[in-house]
Protein backbone atom coordinates (compact mmCIF):
# COMPACT_ATOMS: atom_id res chain seq x y z
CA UNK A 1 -95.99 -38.45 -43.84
CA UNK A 2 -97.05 -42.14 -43.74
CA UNK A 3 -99.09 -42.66 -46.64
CA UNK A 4 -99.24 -46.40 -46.26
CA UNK A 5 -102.93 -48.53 -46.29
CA UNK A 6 -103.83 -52.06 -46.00
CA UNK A 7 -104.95 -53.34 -49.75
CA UNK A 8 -108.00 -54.34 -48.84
CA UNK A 9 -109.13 -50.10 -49.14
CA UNK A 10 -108.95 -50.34 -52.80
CA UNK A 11 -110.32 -53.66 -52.78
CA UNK A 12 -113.37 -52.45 -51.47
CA UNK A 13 -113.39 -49.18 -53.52
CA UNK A 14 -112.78 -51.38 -56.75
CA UNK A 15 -116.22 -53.69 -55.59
CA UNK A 16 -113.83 -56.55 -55.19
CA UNK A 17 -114.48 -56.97 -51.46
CA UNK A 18 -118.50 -57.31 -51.83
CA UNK A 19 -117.88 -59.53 -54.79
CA UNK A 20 -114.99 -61.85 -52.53
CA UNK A 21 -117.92 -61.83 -49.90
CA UNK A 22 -120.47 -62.86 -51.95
CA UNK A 23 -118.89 -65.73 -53.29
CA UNK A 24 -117.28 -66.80 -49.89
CA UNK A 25 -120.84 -66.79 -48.41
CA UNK A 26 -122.73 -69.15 -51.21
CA UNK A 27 -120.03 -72.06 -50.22
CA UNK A 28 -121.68 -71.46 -46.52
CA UNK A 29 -124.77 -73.66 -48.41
CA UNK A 30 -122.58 -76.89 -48.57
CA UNK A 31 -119.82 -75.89 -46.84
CA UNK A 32 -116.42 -76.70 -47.73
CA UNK A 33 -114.02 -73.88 -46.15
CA UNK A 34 -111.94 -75.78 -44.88
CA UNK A 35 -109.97 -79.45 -45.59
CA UNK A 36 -112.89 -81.16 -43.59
CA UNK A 37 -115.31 -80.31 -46.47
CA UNK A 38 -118.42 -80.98 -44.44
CA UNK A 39 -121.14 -80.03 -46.92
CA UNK A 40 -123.50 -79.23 -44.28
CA UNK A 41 -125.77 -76.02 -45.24
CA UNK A 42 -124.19 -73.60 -42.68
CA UNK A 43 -127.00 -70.78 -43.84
CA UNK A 44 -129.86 -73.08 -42.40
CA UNK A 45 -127.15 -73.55 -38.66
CA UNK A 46 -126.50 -77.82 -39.67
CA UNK A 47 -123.36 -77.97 -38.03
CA UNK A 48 -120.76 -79.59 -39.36
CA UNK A 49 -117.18 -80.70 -37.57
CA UNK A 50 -117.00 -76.97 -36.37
CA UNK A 51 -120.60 -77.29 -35.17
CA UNK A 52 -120.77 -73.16 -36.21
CA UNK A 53 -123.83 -71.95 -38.69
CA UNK A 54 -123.95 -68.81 -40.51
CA UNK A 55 -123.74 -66.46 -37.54
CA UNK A 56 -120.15 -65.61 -36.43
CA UNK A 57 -119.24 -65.98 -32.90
CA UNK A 58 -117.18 -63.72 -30.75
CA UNK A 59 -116.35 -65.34 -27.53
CA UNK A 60 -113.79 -62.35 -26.57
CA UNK A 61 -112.19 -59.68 -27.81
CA UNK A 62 -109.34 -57.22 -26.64
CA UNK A 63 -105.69 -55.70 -26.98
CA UNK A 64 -103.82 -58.62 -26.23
CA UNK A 65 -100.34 -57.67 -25.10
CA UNK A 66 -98.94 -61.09 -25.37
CA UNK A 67 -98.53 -61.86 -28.89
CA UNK A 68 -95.25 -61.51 -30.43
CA UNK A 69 -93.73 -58.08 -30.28
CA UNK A 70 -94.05 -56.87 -34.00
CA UNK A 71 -98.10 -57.64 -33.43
CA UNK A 72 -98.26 -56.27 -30.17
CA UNK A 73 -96.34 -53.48 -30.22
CA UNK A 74 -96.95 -50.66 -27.15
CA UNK A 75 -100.01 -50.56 -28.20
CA UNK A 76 -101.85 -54.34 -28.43
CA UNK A 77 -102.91 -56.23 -31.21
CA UNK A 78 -106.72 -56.01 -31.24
CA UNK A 79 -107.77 -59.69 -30.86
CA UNK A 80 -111.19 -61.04 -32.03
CA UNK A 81 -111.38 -64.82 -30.37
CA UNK A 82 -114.10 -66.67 -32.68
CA UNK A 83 -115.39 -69.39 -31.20
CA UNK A 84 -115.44 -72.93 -31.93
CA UNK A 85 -112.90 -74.56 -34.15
CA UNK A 86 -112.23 -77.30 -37.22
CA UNK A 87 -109.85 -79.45 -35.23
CA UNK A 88 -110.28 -80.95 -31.72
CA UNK A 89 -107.04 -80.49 -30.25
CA UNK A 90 -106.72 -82.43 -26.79
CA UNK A 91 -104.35 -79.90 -25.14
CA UNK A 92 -106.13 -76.73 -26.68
CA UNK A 93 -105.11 -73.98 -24.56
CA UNK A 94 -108.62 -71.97 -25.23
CA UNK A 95 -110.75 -74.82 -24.98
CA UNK A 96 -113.14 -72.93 -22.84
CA UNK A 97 -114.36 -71.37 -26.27
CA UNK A 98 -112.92 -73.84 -28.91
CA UNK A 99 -114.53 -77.22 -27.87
CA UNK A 100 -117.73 -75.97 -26.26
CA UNK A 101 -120.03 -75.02 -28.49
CA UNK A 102 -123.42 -75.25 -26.24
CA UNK A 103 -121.42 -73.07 -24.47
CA UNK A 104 -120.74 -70.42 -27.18
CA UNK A 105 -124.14 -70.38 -28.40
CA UNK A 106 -124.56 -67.02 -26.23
CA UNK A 107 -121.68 -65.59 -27.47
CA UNK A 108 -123.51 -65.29 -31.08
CA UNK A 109 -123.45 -62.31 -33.25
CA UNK A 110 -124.20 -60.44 -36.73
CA UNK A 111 -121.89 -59.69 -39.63
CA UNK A 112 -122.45 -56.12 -38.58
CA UNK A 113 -121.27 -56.08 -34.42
CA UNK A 114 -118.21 -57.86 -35.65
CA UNK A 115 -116.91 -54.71 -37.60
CA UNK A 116 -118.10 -52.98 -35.13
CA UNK A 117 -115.96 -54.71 -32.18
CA UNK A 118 -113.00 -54.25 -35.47
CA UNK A 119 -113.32 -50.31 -35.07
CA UNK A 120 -113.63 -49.74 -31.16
CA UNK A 121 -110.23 -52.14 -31.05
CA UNK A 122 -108.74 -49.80 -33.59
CA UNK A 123 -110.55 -46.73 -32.95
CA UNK A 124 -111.30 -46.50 -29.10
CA UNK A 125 -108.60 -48.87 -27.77
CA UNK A 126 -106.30 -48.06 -30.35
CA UNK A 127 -104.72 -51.58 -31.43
CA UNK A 128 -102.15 -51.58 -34.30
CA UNK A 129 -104.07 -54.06 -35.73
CA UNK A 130 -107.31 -56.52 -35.79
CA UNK A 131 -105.72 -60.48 -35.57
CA UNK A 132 -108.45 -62.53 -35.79
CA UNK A 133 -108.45 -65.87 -34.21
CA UNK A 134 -109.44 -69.23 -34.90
CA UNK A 135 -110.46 -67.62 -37.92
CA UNK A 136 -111.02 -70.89 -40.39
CA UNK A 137 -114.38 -71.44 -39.82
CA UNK A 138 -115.56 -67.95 -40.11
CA UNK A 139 -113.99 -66.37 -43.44
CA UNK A 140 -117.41 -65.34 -44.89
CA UNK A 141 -118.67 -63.68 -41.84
CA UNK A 142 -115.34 -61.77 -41.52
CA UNK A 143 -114.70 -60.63 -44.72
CA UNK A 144 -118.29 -59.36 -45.33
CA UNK A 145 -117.55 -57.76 -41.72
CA UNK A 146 -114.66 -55.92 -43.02
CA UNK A 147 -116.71 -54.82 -46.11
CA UNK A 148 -119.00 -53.10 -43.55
CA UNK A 149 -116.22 -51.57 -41.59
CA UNK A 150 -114.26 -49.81 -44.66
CA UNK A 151 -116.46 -47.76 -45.72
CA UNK A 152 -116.46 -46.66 -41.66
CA UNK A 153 -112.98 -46.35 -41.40
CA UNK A 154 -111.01 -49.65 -40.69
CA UNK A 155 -107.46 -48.89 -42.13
CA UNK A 156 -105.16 -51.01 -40.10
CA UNK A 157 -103.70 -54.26 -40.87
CA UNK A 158 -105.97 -57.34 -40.38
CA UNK A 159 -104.30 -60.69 -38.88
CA UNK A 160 -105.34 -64.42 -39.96
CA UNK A 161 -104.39 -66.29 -36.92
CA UNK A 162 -105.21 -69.82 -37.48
CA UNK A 163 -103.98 -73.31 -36.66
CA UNK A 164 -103.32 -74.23 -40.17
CA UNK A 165 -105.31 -76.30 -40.96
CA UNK A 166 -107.20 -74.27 -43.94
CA UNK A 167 -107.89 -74.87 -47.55
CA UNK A 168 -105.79 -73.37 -50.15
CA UNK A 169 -109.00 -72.25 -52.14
CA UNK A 170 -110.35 -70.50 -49.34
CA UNK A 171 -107.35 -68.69 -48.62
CA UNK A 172 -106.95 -67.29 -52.22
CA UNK A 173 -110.10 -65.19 -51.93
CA UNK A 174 -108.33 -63.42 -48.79
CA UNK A 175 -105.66 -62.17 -51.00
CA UNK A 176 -105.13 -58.64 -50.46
CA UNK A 177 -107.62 -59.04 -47.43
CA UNK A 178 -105.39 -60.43 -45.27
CA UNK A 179 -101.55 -58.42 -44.56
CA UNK A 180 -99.94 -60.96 -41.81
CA UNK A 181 -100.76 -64.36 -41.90
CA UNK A 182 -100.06 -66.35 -38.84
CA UNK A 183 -100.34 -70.12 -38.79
CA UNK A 184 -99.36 -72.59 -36.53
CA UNK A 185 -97.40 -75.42 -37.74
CA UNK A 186 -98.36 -78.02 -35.01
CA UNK A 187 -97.27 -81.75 -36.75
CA UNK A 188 -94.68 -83.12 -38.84
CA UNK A 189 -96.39 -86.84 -38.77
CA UNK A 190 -100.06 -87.01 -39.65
CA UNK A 191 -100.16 -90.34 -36.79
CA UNK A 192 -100.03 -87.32 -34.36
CA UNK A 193 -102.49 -84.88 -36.08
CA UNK A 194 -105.29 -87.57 -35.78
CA UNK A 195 -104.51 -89.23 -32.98
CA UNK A 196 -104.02 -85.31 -30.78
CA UNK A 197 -106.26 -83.06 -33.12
CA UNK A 198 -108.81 -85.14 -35.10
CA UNK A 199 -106.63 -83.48 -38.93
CA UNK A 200 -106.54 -86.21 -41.46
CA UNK A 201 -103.73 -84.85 -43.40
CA UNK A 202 -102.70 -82.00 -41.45
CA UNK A 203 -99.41 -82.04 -42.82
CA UNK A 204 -100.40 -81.86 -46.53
CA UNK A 205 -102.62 -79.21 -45.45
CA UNK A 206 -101.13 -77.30 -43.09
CA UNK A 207 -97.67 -77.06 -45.48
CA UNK A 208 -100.32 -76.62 -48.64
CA UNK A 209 -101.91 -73.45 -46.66
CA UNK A 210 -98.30 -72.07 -45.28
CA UNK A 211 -96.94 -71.82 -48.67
CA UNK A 212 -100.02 -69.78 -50.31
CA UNK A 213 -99.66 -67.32 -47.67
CA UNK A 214 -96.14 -66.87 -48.26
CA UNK A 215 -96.75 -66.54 -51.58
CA UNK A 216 -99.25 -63.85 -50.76
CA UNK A 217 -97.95 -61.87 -48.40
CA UNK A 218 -94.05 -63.06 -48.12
CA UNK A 219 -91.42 -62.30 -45.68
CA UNK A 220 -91.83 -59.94 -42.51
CA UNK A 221 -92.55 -56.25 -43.52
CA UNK A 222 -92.29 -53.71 -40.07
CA UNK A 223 -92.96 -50.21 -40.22
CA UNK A 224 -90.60 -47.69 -38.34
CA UNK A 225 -91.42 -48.35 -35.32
CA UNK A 226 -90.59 -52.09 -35.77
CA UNK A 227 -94.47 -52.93 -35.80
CA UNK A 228 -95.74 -55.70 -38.27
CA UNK A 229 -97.38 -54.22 -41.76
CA UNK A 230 -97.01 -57.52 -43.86
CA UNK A 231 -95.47 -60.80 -43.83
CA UNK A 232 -95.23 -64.56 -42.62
CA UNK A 233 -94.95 -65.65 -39.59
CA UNK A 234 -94.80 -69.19 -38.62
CA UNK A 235 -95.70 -70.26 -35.40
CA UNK A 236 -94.16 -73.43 -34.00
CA UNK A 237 -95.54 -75.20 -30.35
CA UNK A 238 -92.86 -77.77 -29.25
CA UNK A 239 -94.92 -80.38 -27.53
CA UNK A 240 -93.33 -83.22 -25.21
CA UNK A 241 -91.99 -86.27 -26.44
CA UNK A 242 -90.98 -84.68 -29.75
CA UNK A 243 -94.96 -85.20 -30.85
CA UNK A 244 -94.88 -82.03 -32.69
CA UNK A 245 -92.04 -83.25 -35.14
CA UNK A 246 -89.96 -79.94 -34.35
CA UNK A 247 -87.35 -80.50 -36.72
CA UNK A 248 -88.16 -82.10 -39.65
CA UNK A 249 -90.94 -78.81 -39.13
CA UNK A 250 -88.11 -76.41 -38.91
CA UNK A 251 -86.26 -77.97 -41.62
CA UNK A 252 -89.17 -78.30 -43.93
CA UNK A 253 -90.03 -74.28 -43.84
CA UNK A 254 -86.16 -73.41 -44.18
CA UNK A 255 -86.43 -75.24 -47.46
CA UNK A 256 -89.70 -74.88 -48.86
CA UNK A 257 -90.13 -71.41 -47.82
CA UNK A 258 -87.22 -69.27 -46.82
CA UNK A 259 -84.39 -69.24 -44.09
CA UNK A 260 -85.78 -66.03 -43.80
CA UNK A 261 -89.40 -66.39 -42.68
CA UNK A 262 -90.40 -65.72 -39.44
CA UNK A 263 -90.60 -68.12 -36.81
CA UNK A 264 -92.20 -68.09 -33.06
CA UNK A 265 -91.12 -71.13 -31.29
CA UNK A 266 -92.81 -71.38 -28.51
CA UNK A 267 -92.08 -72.95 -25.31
CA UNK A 268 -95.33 -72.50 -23.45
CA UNK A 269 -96.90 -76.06 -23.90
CA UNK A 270 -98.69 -76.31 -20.49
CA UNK A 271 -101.28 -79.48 -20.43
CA UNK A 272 -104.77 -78.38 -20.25
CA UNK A 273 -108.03 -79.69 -21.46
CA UNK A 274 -107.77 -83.67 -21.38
CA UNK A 275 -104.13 -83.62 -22.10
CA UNK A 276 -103.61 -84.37 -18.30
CA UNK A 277 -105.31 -87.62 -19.16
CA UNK A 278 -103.05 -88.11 -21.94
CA UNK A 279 -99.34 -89.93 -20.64
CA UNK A 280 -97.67 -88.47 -23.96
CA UNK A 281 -99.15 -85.20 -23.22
CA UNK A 282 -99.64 -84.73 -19.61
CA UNK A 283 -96.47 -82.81 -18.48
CA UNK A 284 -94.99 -79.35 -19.75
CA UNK A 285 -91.71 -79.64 -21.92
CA UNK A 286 -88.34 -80.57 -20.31
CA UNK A 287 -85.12 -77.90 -20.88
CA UNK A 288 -83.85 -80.43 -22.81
CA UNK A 289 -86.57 -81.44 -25.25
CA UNK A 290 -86.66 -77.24 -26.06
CA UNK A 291 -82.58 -77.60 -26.52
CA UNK A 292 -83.17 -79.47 -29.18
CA UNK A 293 -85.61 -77.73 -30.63
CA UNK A 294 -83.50 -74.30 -30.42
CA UNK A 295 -80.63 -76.39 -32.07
CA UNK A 296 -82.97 -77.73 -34.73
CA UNK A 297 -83.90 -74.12 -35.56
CA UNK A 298 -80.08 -72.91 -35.44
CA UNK A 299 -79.54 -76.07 -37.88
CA UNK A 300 -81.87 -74.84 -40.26
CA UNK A 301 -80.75 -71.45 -40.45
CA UNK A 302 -83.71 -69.92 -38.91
CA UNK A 303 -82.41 -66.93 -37.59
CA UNK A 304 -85.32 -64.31 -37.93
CA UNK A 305 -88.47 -64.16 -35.51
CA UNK A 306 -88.57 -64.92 -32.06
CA UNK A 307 -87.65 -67.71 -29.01
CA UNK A 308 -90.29 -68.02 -25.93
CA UNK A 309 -87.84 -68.03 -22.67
CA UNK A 310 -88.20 -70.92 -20.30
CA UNK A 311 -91.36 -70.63 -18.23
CA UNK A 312 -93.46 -69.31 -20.48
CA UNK A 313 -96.16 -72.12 -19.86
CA UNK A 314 -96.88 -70.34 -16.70
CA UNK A 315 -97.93 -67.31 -18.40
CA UNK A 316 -99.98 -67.48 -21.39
CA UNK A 317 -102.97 -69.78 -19.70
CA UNK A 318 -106.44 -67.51 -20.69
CA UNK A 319 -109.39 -67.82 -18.84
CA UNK A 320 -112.47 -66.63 -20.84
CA UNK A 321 -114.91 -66.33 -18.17
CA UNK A 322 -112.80 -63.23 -17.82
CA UNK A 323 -114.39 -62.65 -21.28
CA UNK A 324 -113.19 -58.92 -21.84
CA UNK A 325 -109.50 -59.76 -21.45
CA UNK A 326 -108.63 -63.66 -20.76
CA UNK A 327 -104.74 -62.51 -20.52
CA UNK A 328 -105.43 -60.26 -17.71
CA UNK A 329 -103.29 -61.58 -14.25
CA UNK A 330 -105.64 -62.56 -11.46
């Protein structure tokens, strides 16, 4: 008999969850989630770099079949796209929701509807878990969510998909909250971070964040039917021109964090957006420049997670105007 449950159940029997929300919610007056430390009083909707007020947006959400296979599983990971986001990345693949926000102002909703969409994904649909994404911006709103949807029966794993760019401080009250983290580690060389994503110090940051969730939730955990329960994983974009810095990346979580972390390197860099506009950014990745970045990861020792096959930019391109599934083939 599995007798297995996410921590966050005793969390919120214990009052801690309430409390966690509480707190998250006051920093919502001046904010300062996340690195950017705006200060803008999210409760009264200023908008600050994310241009997002108190209300959490849900631009899509749906069992997404495409993540990696330990999230996925036969069964989908049940993905909550937030929209808007704290860096302005010029190749974003979900742009549509991430760098519109007049455009996401309809897609607007309560505290309440978001643990609501939490329980049809794992109740109606399902899902083996709820991965939330983009979720930076919005850790008040979804934790006092989840508060709502224990006591209703949410027992599955939750999912902090983010870009990594996230404050250390923030990410300590998710302790226990959060079972699989899943950052991206997009730059080696802050030069790039500004000049492609607006991050001043995205590598400080983004290294800062990746080694508190380690520290929370350490290496891969799968239950016995090889489906995520807890862990790290670390995913990796290779971008043309060697702009994402893929090895000294690779190198730098082999030795800072484990040769045994998990690692998605991904080879589906397609240029959307106004990466077209771009020269550096305007074409997918060659063979070669992934070559290297396989070798870099067989240098490090980086043998656990999972390698995108060639051609993958021509699959994971979303559309959310197809708003209840932006995977789903036209």
């Amino acid at each position: 008999m599995n007798t297995w449950q996410p921590p966050y159940i005793p969390l919120y029997h214990f009052g801690e969850l309430v409390k966690r929300a509480e707190r998250l919610n006051a920093r919502l007056i001046a904010c300062n989630l996340c690195p950017r430390q705006c200060g803008v009083n999210r409760l009264k909707d200023e908008p600050g770099f994310c241009n997002s007020g108190h209300r959490p947006i849900v631009a899509s959400f749906c069992a997404h079949h495409g993540e990696e296979p330990a999230l996925s599983g036969r069964r989908g990971s049940g993905t909550i796209f937030l929209g808007n986001c704290n860096l302005r990345c010029l190749y974003c693949q979900n742009y549509q929701i991430s760098q519109d926000p007049t455009g996401q102002i309809a897609n607007e909703t309560d505290c309440r509807r978001l643990a609501e969409h939490m329980l049809f994904l794992q109740d109606e649909v399902g899902c083996h878990n709820i991965n939330f994404v983009s979720p930076s911006h919005f850790v008040p709103q979804i934790v006092t969510a989840i508060a709502l949807a224990v006591p209703l029966g949410l027992r599955v794993p939750l999912v902090y998909n983010c870009n990594g760019y996230d404050s250390v401080e923030t990410l300590r009250e998710l302790e226990g909250i959060i079972s699989i983290y899943l950052p991206d580690l997009k730059y080696a060389a802050d030069r790039w971070a500004r000049k492609l994503s607006q991050a001043p110090e995205y590598v400080r940051h983004s290294r800062a964040a990746i080694r508190e969730m380690f520290r929370q939730v350490g290496l891969l955990e799968l239950d016995d039917t090889g489906v995520a329960r807890r862990g790290l994983i670390v995913r990796h974009l290779v971008l043309p021109n060697n702009l994402a810095g893929s090895a000294e990346s690779l190198a730098w979580l082999a030795r800072e964090i484990s040769p045994r972390v998990a690692v998605s390197l991904m080879s589906q860099y397609y240029p959307r957006h106004r990466a077209p506009r771009v020269p550096l950014l305007a074409r997918p990745i060659s063979a070669e420049e992934y070559g290297k970045a396989l070798k870099a990861l067989e240098t490090a020792g980086l043998d656990e997670g999972w390698r995108q096959a060639a051609g993958a930019e021509k699959i994971y391109l979303p559309d959310f105007n197809r708003r209840a599934d932006p995977f789903a083939r036209r």
